[in-house]
N, C-alpha and C. Protein backbone atom coordinates (compact mmCIF):
# COMPACT_ATOMS: atom_id res chain seq x y z
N UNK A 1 -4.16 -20.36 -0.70
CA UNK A 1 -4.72 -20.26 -2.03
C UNK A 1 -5.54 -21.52 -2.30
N UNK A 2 -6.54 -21.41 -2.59
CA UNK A 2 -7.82 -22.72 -2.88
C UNK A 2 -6.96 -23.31 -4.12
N UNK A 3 -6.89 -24.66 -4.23
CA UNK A 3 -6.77 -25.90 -5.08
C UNK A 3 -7.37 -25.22 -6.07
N UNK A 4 -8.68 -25.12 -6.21
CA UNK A 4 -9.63 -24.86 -7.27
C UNK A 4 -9.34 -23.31 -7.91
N UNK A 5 -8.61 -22.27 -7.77
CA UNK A 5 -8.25 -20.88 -8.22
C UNK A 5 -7.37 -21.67 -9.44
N UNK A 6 -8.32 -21.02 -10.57
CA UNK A 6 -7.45 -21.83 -12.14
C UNK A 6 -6.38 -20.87 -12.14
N UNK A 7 -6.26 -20.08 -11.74
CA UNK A 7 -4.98 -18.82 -12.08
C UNK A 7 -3.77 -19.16 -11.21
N UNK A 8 -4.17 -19.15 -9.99
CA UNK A 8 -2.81 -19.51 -9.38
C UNK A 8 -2.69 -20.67 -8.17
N UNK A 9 -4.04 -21.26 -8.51
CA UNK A 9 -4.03 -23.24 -7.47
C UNK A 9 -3.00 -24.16 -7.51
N UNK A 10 -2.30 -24.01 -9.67
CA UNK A 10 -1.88 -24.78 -9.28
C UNK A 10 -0.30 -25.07 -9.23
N UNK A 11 -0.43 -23.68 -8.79
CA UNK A 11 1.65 -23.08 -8.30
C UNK A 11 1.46 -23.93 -6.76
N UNK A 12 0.46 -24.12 -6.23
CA UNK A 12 0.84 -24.98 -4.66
C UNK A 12 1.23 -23.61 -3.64
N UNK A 13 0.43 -22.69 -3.90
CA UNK A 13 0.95 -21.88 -2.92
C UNK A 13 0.19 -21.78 -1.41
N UNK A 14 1.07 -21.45 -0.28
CA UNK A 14 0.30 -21.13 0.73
C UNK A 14 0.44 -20.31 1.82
N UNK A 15 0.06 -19.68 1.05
CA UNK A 15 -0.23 -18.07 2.08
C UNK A 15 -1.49 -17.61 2.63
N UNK A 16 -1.22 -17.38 4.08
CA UNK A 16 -2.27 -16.57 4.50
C UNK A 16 -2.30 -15.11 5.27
N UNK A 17 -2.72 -14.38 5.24
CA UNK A 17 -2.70 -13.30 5.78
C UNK A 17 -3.80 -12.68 5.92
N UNK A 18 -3.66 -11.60 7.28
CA UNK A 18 -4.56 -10.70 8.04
C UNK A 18 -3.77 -9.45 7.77
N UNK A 19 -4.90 -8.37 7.07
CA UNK A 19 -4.27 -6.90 7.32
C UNK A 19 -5.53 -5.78 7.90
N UNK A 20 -4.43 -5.08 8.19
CA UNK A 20 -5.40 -3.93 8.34
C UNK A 20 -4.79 -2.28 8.47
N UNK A 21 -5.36 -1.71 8.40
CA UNK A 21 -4.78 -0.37 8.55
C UNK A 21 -5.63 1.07 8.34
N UNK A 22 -5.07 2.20 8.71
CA UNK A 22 -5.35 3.51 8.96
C UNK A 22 -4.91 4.22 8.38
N UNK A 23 -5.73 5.62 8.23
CA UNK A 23 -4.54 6.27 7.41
C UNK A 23 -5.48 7.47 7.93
N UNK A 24 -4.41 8.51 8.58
CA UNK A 24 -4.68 10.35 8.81
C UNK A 24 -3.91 11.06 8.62
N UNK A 25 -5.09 12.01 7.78
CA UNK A 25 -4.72 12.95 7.40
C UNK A 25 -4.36 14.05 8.13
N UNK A 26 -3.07 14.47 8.83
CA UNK A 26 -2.94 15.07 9.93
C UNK A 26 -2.71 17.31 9.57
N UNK A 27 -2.53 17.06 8.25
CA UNK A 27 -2.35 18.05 7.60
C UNK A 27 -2.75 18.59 5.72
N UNK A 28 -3.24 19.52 5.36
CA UNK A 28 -3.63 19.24 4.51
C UNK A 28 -2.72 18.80 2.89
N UNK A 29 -0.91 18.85 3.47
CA UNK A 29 0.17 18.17 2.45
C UNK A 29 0.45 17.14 2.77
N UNK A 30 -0.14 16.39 4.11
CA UNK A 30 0.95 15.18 4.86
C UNK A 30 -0.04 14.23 5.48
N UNK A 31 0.06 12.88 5.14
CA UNK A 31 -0.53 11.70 5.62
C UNK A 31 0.38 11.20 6.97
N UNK A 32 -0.14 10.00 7.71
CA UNK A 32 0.40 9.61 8.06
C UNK A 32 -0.14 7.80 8.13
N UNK A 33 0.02 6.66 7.67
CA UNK A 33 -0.60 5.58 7.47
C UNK A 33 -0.01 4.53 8.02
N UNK A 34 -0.96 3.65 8.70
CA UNK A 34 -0.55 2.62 9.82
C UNK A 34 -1.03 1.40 9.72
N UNK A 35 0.00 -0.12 9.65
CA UNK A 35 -0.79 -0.81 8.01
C UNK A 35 -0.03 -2.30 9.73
N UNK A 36 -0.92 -2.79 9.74
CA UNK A 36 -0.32 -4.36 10.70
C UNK A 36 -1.10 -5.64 9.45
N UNK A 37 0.23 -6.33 9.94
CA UNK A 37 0.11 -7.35 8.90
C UNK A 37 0.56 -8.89 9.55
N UNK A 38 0.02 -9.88 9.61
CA UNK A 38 -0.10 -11.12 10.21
C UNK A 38 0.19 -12.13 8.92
N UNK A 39 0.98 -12.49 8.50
CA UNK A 39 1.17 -13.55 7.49
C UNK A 39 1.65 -15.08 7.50
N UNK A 40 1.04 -15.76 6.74
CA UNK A 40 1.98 -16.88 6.67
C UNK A 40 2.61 -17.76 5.84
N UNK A 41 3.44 -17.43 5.45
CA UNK A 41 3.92 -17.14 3.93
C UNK A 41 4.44 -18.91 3.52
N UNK A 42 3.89 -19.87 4.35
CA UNK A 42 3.48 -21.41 3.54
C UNK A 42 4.32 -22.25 4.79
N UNK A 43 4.99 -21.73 5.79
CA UNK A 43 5.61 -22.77 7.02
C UNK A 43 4.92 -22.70 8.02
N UNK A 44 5.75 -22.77 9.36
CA UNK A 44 4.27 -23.14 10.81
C UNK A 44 4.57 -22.00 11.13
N UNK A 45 5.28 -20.91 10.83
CA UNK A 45 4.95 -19.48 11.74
C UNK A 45 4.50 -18.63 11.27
N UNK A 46 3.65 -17.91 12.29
CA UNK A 46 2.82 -16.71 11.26
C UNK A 46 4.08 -15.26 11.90
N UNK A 47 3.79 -14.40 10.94
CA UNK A 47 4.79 -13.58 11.06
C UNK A 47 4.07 -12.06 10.88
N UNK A 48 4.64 -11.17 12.00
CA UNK A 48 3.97 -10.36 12.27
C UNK A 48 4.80 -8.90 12.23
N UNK A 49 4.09 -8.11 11.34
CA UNK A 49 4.55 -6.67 11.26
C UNK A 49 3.83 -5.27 10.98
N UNK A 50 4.54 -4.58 11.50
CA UNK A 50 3.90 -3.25 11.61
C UNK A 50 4.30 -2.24 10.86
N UNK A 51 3.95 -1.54 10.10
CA UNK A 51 4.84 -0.37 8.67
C UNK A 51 3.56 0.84 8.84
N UNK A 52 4.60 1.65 9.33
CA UNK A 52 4.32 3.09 9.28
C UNK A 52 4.96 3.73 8.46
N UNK A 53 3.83 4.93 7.45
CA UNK A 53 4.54 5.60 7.23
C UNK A 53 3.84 6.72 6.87
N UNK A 54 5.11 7.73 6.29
CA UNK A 54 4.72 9.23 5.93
C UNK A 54 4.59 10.03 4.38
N UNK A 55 3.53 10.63 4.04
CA UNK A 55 3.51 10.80 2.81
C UNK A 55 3.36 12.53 2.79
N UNK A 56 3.51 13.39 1.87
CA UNK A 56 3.16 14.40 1.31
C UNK A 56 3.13 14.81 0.52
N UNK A 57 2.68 15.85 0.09
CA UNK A 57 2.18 16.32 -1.66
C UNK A 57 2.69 17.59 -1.52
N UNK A 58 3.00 18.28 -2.59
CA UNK A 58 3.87 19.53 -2.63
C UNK A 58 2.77 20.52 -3.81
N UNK A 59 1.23 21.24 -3.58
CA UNK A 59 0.31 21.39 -4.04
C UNK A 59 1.03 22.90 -5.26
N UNK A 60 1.76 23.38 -4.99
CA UNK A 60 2.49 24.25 -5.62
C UNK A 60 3.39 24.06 -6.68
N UNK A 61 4.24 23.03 -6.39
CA UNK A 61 4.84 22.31 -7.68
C UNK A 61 4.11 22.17 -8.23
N UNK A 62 2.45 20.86 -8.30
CA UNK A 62 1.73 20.38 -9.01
C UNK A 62 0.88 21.88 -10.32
N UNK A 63 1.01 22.98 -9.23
CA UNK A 63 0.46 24.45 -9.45
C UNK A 63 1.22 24.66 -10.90
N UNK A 64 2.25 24.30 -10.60
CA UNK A 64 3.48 25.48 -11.37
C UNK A 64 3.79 24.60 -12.59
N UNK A 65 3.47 23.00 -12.64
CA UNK A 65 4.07 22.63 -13.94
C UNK A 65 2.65 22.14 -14.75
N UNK A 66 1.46 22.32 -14.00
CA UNK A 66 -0.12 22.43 -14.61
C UNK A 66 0.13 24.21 -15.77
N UNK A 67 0.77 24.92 -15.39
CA UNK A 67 0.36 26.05 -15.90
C UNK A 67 1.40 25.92 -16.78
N UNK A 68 3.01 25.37 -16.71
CA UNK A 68 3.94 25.12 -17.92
C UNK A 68 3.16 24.22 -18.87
N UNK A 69 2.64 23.31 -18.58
CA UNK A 69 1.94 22.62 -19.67
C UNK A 69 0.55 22.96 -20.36
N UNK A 70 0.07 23.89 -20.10
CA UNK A 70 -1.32 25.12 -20.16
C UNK A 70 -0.15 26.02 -21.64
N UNK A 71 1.02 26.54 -21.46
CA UNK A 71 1.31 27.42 -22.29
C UNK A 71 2.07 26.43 -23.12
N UNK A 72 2.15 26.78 -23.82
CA UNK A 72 2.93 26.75 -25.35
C UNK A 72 3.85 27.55 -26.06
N UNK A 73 4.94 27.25 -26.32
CA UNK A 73 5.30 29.01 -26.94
C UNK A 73 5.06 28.76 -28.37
C-alpha cells in the first residue's frame, strides 16, 4: 500500500498480491471458476493458492417465484 493512499497509507499496511483467474461456462446452469493467488500479506513469504470452484443457477425456480410476484390476489 503506497505511504501516500490518504485512505488507507496510514494503517502501515503491506500487502502484495498477484491474481488471476478463469471462469467456464461448461453448461448452461453451471460454472466452473479457477482463481490462483500469490500474496504477501506484510512478512518475507509470499504465499500461494489455488480456489476452485462450482456454481449454478436453478432457471426454473427463478421462473416460478418471477410469476408469484407478477400475481396478486
Amino acid at each position: 500500500m503506497p505511504a501516500a493512499d490518504s485512505l488507507l497509507g496510514p494503517l502501515g499496511l503491506n500487502y502484495r498480491a498477484v491474481l488471476a483467474g478463469l471462469r467456464f461456462d461448461f453448461a448452461p446452469v453451471a460454472a466452473l471458476k479457477a482463481e490462483y493467488r500469490r500474496e504477501k500479506p506484510g512478512g518475507p513469504r509470499w504465499l500461494d493458492t489455488i480456489i476452485l470452484q462450482v456454481s449454478f443457477t436453478f432457471p426454473r425456480w427463478q421462473e416460478d417465484e418471477a410469476s408469484r410476484a407478477e400475481v396478486a390476489p
